[in-house]
PDB file of N, CA and C in Angstrom:
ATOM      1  N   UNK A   1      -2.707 -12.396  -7.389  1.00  0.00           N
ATOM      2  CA  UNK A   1      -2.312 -11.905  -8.689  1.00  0.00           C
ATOM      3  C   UNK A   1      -1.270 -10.817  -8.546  1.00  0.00           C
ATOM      4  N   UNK A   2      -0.048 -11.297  -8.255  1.00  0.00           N
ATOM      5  CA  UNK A   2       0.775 -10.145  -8.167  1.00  0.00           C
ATOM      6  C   UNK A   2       1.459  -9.416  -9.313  1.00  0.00           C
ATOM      7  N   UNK A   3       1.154  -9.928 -10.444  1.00  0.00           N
ATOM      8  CA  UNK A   3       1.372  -8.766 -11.748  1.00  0.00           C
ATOM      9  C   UNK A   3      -0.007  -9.599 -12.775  1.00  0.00           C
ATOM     10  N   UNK A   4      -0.009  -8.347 -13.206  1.00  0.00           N
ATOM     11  CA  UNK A   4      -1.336  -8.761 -14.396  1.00  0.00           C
ATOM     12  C   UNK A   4      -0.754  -8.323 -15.527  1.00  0.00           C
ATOM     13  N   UNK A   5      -1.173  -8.936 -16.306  1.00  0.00           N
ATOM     14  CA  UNK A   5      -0.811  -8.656 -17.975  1.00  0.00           C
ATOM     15  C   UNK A   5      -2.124  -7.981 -18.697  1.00  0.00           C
ATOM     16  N   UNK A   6      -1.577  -7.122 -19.226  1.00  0.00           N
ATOM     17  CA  UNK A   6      -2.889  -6.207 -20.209  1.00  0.00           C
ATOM     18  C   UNK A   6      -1.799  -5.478 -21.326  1.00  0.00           C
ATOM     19  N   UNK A   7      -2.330  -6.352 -22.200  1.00  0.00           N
ATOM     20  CA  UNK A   7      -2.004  -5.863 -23.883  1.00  0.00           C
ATOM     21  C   UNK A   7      -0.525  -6.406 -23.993  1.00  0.00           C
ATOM     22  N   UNK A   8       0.231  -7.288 -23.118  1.00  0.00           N
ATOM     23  CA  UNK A   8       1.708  -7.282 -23.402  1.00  0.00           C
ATOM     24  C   UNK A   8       2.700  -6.807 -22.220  1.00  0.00           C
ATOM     25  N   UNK A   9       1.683  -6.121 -21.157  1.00  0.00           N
ATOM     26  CA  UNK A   9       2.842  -5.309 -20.662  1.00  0.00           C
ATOM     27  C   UNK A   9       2.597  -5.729 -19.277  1.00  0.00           C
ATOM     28  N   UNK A  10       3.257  -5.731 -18.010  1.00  0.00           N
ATOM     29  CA  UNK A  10       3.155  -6.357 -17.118  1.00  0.00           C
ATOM     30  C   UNK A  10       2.993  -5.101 -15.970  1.00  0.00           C
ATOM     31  N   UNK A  11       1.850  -5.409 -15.421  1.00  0.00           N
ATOM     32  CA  UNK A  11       1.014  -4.593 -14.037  1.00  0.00           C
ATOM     33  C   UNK A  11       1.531  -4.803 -13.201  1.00  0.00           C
ATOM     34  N   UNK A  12       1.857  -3.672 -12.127  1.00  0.00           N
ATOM     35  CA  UNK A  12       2.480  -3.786 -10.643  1.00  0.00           C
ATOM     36  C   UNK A  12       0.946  -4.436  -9.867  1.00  0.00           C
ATOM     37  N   UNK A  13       1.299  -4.474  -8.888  1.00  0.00           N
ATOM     38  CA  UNK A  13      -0.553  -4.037  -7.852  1.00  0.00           C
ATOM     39  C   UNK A  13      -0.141  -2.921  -7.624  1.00  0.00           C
ATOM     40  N   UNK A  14      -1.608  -2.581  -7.246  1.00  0.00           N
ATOM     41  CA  UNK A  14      -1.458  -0.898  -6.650  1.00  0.00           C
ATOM     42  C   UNK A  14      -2.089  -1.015  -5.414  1.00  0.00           C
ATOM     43  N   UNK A  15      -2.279   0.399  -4.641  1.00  0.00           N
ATOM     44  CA  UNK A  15      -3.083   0.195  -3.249  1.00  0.00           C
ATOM     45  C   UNK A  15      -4.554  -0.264  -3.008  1.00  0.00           C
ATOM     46  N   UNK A  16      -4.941  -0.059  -4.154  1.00  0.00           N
ATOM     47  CA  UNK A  16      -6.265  -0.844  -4.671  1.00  0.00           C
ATOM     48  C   UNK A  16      -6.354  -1.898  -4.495  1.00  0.00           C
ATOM     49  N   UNK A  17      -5.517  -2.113  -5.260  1.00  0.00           N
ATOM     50  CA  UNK A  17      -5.586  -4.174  -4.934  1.00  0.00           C
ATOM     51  C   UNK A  17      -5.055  -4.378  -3.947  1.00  0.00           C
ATOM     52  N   UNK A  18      -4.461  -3.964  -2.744  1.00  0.00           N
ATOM     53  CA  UNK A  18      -3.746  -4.618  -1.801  1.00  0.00           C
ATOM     54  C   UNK A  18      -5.255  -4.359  -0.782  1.00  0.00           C
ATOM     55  N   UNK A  19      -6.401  -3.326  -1.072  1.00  0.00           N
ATOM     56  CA  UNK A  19      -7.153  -2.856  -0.477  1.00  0.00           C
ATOM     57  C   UNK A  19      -8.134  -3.980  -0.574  1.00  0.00           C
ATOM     58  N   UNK A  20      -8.159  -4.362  -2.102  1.00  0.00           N
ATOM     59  CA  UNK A  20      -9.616  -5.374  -2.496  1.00  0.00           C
ATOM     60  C   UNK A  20      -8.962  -6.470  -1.372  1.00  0.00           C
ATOM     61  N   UNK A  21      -7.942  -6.810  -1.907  1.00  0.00           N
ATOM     62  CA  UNK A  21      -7.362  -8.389  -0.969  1.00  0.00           C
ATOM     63  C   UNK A  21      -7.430  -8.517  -0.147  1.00  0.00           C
ATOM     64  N   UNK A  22      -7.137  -7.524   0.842  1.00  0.00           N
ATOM     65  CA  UNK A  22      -7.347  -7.762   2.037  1.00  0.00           C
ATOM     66  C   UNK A  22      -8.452  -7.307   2.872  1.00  0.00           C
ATOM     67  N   UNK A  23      -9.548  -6.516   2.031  1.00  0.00           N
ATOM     68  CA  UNK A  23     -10.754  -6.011   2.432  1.00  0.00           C
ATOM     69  C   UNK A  23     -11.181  -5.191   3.332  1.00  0.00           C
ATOM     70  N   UNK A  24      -9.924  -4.111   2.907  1.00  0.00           N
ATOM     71  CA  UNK A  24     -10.014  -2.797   3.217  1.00  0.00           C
ATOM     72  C   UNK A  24      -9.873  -1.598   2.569  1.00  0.00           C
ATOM     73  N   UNK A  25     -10.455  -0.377   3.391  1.00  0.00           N
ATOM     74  CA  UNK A  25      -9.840   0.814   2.341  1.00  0.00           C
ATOM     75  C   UNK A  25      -8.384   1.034   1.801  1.00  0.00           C
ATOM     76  N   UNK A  26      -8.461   2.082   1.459  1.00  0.00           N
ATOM     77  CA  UNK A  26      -7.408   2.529   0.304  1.00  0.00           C
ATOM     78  C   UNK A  26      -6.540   3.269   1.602  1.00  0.00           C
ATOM     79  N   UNK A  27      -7.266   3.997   2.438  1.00  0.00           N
ATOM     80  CA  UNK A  27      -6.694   4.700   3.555  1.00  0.00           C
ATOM     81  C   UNK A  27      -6.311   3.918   4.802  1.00  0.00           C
ATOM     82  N   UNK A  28      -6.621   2.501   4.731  1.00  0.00           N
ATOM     83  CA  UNK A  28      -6.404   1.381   5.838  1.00  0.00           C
ATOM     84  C   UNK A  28      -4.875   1.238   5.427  1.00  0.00           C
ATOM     85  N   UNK A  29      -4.918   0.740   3.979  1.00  0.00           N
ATOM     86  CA  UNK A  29      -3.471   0.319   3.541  1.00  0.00           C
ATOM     87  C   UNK A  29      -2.229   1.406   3.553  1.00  0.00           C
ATOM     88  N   UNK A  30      -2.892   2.532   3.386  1.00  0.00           N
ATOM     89  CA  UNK A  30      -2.075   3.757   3.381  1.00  0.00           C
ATOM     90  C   UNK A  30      -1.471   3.688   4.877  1.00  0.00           C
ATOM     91  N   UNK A  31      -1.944   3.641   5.874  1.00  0.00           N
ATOM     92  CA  UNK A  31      -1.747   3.647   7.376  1.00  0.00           C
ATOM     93  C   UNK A  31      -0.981   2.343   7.209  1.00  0.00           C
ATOM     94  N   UNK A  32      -1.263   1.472   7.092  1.00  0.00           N
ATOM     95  CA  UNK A  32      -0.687   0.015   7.638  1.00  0.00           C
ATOM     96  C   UNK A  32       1.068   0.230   6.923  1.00  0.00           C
ATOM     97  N   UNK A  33       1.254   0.966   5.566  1.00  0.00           N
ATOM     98  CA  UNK A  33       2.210   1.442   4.946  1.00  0.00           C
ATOM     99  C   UNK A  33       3.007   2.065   5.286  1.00  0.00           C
ATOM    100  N   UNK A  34       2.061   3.275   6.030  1.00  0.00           N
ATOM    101  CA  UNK A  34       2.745   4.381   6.338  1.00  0.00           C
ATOM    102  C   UNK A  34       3.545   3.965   8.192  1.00  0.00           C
ATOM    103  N   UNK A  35       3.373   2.775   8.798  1.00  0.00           N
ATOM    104  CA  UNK A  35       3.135   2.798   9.866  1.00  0.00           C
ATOM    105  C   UNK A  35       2.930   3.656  10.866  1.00  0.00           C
ATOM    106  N   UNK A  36       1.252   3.881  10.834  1.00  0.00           N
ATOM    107  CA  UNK A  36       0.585   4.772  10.931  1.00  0.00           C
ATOM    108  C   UNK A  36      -0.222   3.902  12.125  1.00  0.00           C
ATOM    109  N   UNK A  37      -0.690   4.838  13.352  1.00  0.00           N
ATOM    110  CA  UNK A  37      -1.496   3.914  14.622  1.00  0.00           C
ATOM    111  C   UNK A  37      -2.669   4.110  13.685  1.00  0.00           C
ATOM    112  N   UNK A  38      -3.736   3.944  14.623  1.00  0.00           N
ATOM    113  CA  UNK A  38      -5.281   3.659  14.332  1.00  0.00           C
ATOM    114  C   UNK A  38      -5.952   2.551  13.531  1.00  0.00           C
ATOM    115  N   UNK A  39      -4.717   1.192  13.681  1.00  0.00           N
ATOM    116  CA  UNK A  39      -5.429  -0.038  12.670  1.00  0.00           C
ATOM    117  C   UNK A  39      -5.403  -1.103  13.924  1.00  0.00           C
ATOM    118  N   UNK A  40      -5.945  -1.895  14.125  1.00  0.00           N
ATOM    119  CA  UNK A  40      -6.474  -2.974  14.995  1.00  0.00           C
ATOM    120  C   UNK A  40      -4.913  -3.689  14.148  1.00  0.00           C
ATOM    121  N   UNK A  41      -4.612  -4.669  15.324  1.00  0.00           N
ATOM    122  CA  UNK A  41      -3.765  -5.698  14.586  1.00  0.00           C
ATOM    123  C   UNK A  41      -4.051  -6.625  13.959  1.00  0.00           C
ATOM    124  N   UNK A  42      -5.411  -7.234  14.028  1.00  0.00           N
ATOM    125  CA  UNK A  42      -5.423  -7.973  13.112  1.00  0.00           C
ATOM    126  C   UNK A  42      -6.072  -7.625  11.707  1.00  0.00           C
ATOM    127  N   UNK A  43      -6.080  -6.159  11.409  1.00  0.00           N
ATOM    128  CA  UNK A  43      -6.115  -5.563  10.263  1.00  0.00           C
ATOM    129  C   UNK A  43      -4.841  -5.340   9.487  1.00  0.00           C
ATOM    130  N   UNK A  44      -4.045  -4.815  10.264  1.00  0.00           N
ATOM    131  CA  UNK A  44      -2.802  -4.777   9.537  1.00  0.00           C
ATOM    132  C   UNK A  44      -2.091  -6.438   9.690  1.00  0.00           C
ATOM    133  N   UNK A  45      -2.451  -7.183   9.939  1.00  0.00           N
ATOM    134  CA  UNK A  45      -1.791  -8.545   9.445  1.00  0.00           C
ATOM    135  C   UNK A  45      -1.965  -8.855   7.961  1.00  0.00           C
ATOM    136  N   UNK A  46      -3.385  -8.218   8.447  1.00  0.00           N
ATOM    137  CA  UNK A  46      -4.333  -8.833   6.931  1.00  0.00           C
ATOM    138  C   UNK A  46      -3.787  -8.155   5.729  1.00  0.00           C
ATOM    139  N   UNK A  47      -4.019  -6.854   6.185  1.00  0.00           N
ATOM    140  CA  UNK A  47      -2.812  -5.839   5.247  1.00  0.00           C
ATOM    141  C   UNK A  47      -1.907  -6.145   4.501  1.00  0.00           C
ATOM    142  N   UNK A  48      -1.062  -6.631   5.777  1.00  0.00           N
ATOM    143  CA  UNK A  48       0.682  -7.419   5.283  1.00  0.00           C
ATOM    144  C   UNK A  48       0.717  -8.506   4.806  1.00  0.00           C
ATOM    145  N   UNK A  49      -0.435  -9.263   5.219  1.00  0.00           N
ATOM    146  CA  UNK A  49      -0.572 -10.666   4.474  1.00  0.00           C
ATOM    147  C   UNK A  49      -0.880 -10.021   2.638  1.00  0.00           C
ATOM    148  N   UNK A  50      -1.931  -8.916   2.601  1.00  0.00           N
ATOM    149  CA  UNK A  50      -1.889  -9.218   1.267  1.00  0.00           C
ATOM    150  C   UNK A  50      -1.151  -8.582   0.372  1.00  0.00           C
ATOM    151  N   UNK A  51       0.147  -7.281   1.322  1.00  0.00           N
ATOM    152  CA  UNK A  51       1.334  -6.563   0.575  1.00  0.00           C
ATOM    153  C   UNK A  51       1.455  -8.166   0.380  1.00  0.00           C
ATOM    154  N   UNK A  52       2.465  -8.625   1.249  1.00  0.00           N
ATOM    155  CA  UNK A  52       3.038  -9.916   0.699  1.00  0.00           C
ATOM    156  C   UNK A  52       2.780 -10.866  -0.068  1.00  0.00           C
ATOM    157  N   UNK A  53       1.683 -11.480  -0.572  1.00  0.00           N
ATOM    158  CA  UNK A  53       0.854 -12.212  -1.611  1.00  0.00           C
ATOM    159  C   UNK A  53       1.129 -11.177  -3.302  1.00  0.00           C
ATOM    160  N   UNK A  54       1.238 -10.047  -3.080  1.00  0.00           N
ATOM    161  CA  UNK A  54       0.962  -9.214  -4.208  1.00  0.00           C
ATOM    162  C   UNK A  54       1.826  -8.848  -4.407  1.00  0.00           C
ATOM    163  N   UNK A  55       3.165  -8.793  -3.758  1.00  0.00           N
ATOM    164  CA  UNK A  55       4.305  -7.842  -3.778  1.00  0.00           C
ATOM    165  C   UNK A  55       4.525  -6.301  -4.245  1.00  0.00           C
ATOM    166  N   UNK A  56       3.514  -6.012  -3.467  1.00  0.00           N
ATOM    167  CA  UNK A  56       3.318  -4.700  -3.572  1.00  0.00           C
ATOM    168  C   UNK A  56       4.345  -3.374  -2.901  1.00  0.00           C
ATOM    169  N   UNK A  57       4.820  -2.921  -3.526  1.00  0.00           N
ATOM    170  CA  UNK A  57       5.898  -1.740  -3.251  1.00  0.00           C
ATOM    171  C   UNK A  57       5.518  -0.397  -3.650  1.00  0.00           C
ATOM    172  N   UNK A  58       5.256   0.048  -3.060  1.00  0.00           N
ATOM    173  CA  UNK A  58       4.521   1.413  -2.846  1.00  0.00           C
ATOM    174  C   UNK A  58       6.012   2.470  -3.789  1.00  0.00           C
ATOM    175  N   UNK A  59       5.292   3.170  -5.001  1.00  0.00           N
ATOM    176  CA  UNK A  59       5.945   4.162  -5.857  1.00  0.00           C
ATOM    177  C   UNK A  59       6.233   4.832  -5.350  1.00  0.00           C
ATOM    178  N   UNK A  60       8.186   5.504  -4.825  1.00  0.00           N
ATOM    179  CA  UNK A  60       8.267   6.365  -4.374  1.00  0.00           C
ATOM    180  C   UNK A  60       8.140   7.797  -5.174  1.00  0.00           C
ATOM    181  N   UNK A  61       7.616   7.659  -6.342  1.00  0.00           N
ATOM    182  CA  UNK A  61       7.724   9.038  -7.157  1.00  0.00           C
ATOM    183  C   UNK A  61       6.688   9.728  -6.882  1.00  0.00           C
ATOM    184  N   UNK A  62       5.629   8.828  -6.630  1.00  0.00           N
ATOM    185  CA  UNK A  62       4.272   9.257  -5.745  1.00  0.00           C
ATOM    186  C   UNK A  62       4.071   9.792  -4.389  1.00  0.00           C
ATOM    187  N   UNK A  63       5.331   9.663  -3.650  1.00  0.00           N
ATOM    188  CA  UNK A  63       5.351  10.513  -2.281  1.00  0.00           C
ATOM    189  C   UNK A  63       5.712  11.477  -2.576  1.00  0.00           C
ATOM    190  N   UNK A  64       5.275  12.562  -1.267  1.00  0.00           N
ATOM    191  CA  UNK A  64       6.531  13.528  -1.103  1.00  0.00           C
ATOM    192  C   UNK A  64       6.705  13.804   0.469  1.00  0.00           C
ATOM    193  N   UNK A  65       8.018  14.334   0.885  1.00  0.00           N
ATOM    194  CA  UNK A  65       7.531  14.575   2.559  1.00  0.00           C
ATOM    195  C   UNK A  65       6.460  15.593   2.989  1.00  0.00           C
ATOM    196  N   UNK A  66       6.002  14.613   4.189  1.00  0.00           N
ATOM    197  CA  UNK A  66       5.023  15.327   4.796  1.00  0.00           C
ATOM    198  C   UNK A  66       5.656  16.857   5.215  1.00  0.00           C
ATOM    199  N   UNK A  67       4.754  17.700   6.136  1.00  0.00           N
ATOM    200  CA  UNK A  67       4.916  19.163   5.820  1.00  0.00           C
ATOM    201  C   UNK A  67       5.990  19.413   7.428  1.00  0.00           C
ATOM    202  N   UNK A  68       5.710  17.599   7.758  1.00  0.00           N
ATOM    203  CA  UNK A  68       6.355  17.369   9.588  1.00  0.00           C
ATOM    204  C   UNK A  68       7.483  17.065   9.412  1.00  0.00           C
ATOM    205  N   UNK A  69       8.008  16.451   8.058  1.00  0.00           N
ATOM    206  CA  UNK A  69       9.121  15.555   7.666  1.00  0.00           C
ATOM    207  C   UNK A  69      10.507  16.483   6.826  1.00  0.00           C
ATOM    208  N   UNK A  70       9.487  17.920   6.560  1.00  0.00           N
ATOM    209  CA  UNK A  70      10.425  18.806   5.763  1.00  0.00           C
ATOM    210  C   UNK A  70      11.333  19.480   6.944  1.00  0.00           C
ATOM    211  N   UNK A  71      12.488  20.050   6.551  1.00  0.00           N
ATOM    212  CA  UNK A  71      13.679  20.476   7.094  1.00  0.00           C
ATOM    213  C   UNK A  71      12.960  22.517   7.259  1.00  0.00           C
ATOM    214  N   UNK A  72      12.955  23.220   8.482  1.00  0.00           N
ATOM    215  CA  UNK A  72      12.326  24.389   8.043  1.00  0.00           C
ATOM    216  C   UNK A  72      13.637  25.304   7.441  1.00  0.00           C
ATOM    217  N   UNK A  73      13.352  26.244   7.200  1.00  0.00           N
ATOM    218  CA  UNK A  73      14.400  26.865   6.703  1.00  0.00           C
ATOM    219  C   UNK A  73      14.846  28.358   7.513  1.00  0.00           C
TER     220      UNK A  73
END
C-alpha cells in the first residue's frame, strides 16, 4: 500500500509502515535509512525490500544534523 487515501487526500507511508512491512522496529528502519551498522543483512534487505514496495522517502523537514555532522564554530 504505497499511498492510502483517507477523506480525499492521499497518504505518504511513514516509518511505521515500512516497520509493520517488513517486521521491524521503527529504530531498525531508522538504521537501515540512516546507513547505520548494527542490522544483520538480511534485515536490511527486508527493510529495502519494503522502502521499495511502499516508496517510502523519508521527510527531510523532519531531520536535522546530527551534533557529529554540524560545522563547530
Amino acid at each position: 500500500m504505497p499511498n492510502r487515501k483517507k477523506d480525499s487526500v492521499l497518504m505518504v507511508a511513514t516509518i511505521h509502515d515500512v516497520a509493520l512491512e517488513a517486521g521491524v522496529g521503527i529504530g531498525t528502519v531508522s538504521r537501515v535509512v540512516n546507513n547505520r551498522p548494527r542490522v544483520k543483512p538480511g534485515t536490511r534487505e527486508r527493510v529495502l525490500a519494503a522502502i521499495d514496495k511502499l516508496h517510502y522517502r523519508p521527510c527531510l523537514l523532519y531531520t536535522s544534523p546530527s551534533p557529529r555532522d554540524r560545522q563547530k564554530s
